[in-house]
Protein backbone atom coordinates (compact mmCIF):
# COMPACT_ATOMS: atom_id res chain seq x y z
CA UNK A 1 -1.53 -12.52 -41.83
CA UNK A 2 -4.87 -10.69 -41.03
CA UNK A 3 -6.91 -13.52 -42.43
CA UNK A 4 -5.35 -15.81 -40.12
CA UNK A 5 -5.58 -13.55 -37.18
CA UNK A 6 -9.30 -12.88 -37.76
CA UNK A 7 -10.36 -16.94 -38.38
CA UNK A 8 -8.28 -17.61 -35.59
CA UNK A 9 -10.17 -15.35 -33.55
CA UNK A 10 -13.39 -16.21 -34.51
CA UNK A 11 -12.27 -20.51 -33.66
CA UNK A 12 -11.36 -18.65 -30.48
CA UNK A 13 -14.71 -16.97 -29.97
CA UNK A 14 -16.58 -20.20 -31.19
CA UNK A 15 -14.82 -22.11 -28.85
CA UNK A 16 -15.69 -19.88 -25.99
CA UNK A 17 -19.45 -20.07 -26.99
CA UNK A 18 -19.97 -23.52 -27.18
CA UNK A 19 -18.06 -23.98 -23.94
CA UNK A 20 -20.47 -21.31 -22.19
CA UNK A 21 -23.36 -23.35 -22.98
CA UNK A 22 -22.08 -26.38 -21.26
CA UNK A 23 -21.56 -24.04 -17.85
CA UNK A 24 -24.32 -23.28 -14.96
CA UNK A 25 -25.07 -20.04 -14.92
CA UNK A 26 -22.90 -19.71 -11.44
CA UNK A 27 -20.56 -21.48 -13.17
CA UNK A 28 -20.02 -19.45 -16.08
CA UNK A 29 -20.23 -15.92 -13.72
CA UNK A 30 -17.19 -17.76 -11.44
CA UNK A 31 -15.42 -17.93 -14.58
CA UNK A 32 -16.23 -14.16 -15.83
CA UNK A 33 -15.24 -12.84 -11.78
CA UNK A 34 -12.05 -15.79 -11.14
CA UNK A 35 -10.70 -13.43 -14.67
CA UNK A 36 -10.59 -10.21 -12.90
CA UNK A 37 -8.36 -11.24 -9.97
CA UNK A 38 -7.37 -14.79 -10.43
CA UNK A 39 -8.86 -15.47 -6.67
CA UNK A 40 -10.61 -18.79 -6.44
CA UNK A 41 -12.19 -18.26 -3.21
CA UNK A 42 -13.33 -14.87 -3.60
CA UNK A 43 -14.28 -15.47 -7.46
CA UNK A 44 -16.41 -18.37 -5.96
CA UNK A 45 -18.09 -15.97 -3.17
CA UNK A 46 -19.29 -13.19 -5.95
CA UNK A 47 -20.52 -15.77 -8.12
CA UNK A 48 -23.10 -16.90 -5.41
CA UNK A 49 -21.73 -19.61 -3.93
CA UNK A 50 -22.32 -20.31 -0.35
CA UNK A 51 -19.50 -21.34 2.10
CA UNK A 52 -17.59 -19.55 4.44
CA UNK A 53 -13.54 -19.90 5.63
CA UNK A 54 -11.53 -23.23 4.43
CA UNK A 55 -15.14 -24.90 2.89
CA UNK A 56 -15.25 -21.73 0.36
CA UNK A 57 -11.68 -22.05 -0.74
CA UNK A 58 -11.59 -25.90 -1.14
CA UNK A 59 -15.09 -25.53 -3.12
CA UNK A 60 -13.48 -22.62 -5.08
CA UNK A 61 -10.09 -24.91 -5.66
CA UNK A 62 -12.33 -27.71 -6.73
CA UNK A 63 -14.41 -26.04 -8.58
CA UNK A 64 -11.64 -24.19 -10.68
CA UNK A 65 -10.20 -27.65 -11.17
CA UNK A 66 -13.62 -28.89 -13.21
CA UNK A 67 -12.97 -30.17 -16.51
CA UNK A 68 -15.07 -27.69 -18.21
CA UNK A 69 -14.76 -24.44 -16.16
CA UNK A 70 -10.83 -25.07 -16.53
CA UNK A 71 -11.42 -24.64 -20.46
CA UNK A 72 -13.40 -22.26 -20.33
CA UNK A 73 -11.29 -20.07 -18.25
CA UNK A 74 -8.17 -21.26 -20.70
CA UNK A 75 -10.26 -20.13 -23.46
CA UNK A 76 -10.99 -16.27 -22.12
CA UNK A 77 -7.43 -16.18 -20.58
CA UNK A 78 -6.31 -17.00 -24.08
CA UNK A 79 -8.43 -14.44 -25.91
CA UNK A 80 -7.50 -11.60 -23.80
CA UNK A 81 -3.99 -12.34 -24.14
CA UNK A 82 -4.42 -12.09 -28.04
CA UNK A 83 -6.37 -9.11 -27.18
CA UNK A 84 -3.69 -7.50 -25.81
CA UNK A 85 -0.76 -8.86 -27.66
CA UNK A 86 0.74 -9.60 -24.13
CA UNK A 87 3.42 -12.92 -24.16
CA UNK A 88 4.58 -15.43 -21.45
CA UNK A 89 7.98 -14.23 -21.99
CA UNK A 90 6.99 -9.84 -21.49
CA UNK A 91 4.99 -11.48 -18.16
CA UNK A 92 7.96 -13.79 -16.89
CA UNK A 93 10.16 -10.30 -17.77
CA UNK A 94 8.42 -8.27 -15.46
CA UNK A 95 7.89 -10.54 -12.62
CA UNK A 96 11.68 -11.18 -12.66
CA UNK A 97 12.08 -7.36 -12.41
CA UNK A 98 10.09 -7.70 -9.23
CA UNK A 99 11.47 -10.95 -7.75
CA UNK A 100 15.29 -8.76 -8.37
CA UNK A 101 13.68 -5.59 -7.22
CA UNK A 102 16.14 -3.74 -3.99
CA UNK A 103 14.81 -0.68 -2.13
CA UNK A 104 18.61 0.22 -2.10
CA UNK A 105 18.06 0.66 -5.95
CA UNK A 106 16.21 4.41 -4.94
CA UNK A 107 17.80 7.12 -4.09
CA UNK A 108 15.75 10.46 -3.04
CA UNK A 109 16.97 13.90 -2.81
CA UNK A 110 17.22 17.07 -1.07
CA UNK A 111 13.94 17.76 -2.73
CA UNK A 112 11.86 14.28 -1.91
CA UNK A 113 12.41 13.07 -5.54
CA UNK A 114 13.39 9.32 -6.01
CA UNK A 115 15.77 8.79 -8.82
CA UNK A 116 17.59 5.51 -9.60
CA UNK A 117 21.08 4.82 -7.95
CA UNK A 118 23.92 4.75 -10.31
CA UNK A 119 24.17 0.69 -11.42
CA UNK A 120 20.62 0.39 -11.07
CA UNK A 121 18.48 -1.71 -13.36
CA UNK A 122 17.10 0.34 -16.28
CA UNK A 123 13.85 -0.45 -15.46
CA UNK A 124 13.56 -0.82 -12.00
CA UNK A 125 10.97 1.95 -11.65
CA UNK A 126 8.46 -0.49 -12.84
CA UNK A 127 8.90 -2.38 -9.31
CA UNK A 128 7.79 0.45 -7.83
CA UNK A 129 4.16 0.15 -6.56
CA UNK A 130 3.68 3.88 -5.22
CA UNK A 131 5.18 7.22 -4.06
CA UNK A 132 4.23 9.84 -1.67
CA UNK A 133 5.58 13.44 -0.86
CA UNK A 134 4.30 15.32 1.46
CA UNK A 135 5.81 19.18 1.72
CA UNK A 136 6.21 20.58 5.20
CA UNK A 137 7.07 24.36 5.87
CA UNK A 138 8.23 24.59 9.22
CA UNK A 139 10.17 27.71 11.08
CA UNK A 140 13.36 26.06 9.78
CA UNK A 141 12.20 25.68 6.33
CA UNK A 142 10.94 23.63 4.06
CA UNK A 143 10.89 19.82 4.30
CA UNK A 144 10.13 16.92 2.15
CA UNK A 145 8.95 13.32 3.14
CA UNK A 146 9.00 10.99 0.61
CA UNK A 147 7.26 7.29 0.68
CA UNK A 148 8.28 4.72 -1.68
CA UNK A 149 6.71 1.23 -1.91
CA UNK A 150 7.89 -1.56 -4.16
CA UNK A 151 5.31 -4.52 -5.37
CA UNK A 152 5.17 -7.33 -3.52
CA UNK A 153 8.28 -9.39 -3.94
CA UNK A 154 7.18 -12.95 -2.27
CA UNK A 155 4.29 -13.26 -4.13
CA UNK A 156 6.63 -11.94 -7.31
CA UNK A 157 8.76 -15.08 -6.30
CA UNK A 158 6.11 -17.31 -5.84
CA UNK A 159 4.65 -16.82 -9.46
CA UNK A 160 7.46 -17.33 -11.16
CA UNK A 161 8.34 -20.77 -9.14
CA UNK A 162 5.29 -21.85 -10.50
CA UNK A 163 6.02 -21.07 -14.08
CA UNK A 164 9.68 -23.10 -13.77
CA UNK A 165 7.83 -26.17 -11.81
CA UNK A 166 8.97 -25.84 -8.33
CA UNK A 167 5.80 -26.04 -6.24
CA UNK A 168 4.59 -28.69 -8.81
CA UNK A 169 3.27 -32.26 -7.15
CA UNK A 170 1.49 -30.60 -4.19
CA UNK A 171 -2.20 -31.40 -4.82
CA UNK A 172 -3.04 -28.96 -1.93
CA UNK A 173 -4.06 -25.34 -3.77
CA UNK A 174 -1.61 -22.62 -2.50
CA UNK A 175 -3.15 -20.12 -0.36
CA UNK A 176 -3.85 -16.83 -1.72
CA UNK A 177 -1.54 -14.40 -1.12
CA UNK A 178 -2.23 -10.85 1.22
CA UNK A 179 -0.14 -8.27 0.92
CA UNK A 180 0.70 -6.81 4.59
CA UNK A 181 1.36 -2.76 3.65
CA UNK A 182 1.50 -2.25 7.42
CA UNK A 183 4.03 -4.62 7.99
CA UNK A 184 6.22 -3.73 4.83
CA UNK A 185 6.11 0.21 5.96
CA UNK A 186 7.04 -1.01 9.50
CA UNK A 187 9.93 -2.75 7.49
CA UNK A 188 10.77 0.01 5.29
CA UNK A 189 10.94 2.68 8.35
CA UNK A 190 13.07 0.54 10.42
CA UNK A 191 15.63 0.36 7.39
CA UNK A 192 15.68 3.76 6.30
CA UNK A 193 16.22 4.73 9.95
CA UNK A 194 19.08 2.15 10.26
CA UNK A 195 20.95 3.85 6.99
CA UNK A 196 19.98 7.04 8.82
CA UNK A 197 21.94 6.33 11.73
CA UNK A 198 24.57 4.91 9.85
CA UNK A 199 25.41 7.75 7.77
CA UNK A 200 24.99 10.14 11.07
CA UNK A 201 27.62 7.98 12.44
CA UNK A 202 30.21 8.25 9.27
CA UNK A 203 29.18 11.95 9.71
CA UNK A 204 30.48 12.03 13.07
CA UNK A 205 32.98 9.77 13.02
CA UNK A 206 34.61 12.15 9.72
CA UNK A 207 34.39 9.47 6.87
């Protein structure tokens, strides 16, 4: 088993070489930055590449679509996935733990600490993408604000569309994908507040 692990590592590695040589050297550092965030357009920009708004990310798209910088970039993708012993199916896993993730899956107590919601997925504290507390003694005691942000869930989505096929036979590149925090807290506040009121009204209303 090792002996096949290590030959097929070095194939890997000789593969990855010989495909190197055959790159520009702005080709092969497009290839080297498009790894660390899988964006085109801004992979293309810190490679060197001149172009600015919708000419950089059809150059980047087109460029990622060349018959050589596509292997290579197979190639490393490949390797670091061996690297890392990490599977299509432990990837498709988690982004399905996203794509399901609900903010009515968190509960937080008297203290500010989020704990799951009885019925909750096992797991869903992996869709969480941060948490803040902030302690406030006031006159009338101690407080506790908590923030809780989950991962992106559209771009979640998106991904694993493109695994199953959906968005397949549009030759247009899909945009890259922004994450508005702004807008999401705006979201978040307005439904927190909204269960707030809610549960004043029960309150007052003796349910």
């Amino acid at each position: 088993m090792l002996a096949r692990v290590g030959v097929r590592g070095a194939s890997m590695s000789m593969a990855s070489g010989n495909l190197s040589d055959r790159l520009t050297s702005k080709q092969r550092r497009f290839v080297q930055e498009y790894l660390i965030d899988l964006n085109a357009t801004a992979a293309y920009k810190r490679a060197g590449y001149k172009g600015h708004g919708n000419v950089a990310e059809v150059n980047a798209h087109r460029l990622l679509r060349h018959a050589q910088v596509a292997a290579a970039v197979q190639v490393a993708q490949d390797a670091r996935a061996q690297r890392l012993q990490l599977t299509q199916d432990a990837v498709l896993a988690e982004l399905v733990l996203l794509a399901h993730s609900d903010i009515l899956d968190y509960v937080i107590d008297d203290h500010g600490e989020v704990h799951l919601r009885a019925g909750a997925p096992p797991h869903a504290m992996r869709a969480v993408a941060s948490l803040k507390k902030k302690i406030l003694h006031t006159a009338a005691g101690t407080l506790y604000e908590t923030e809780i942000k989950l991962w992106n869930k559209p771009a979640s989505l998106r991904m694993s569309g493109e695994h199953l096929g959906l968005f397949k036979g549009s030759e247009q590149a899909l945009p890259d994908i922004h994450v508005h925090l702004h807008s999401a807290r705006d979201r978040l506040a307005e439904r927190l507040d909204h269960l707030a009121a809610r549960h004043a009204e029960d309150a007052t209303n003796g349910h």
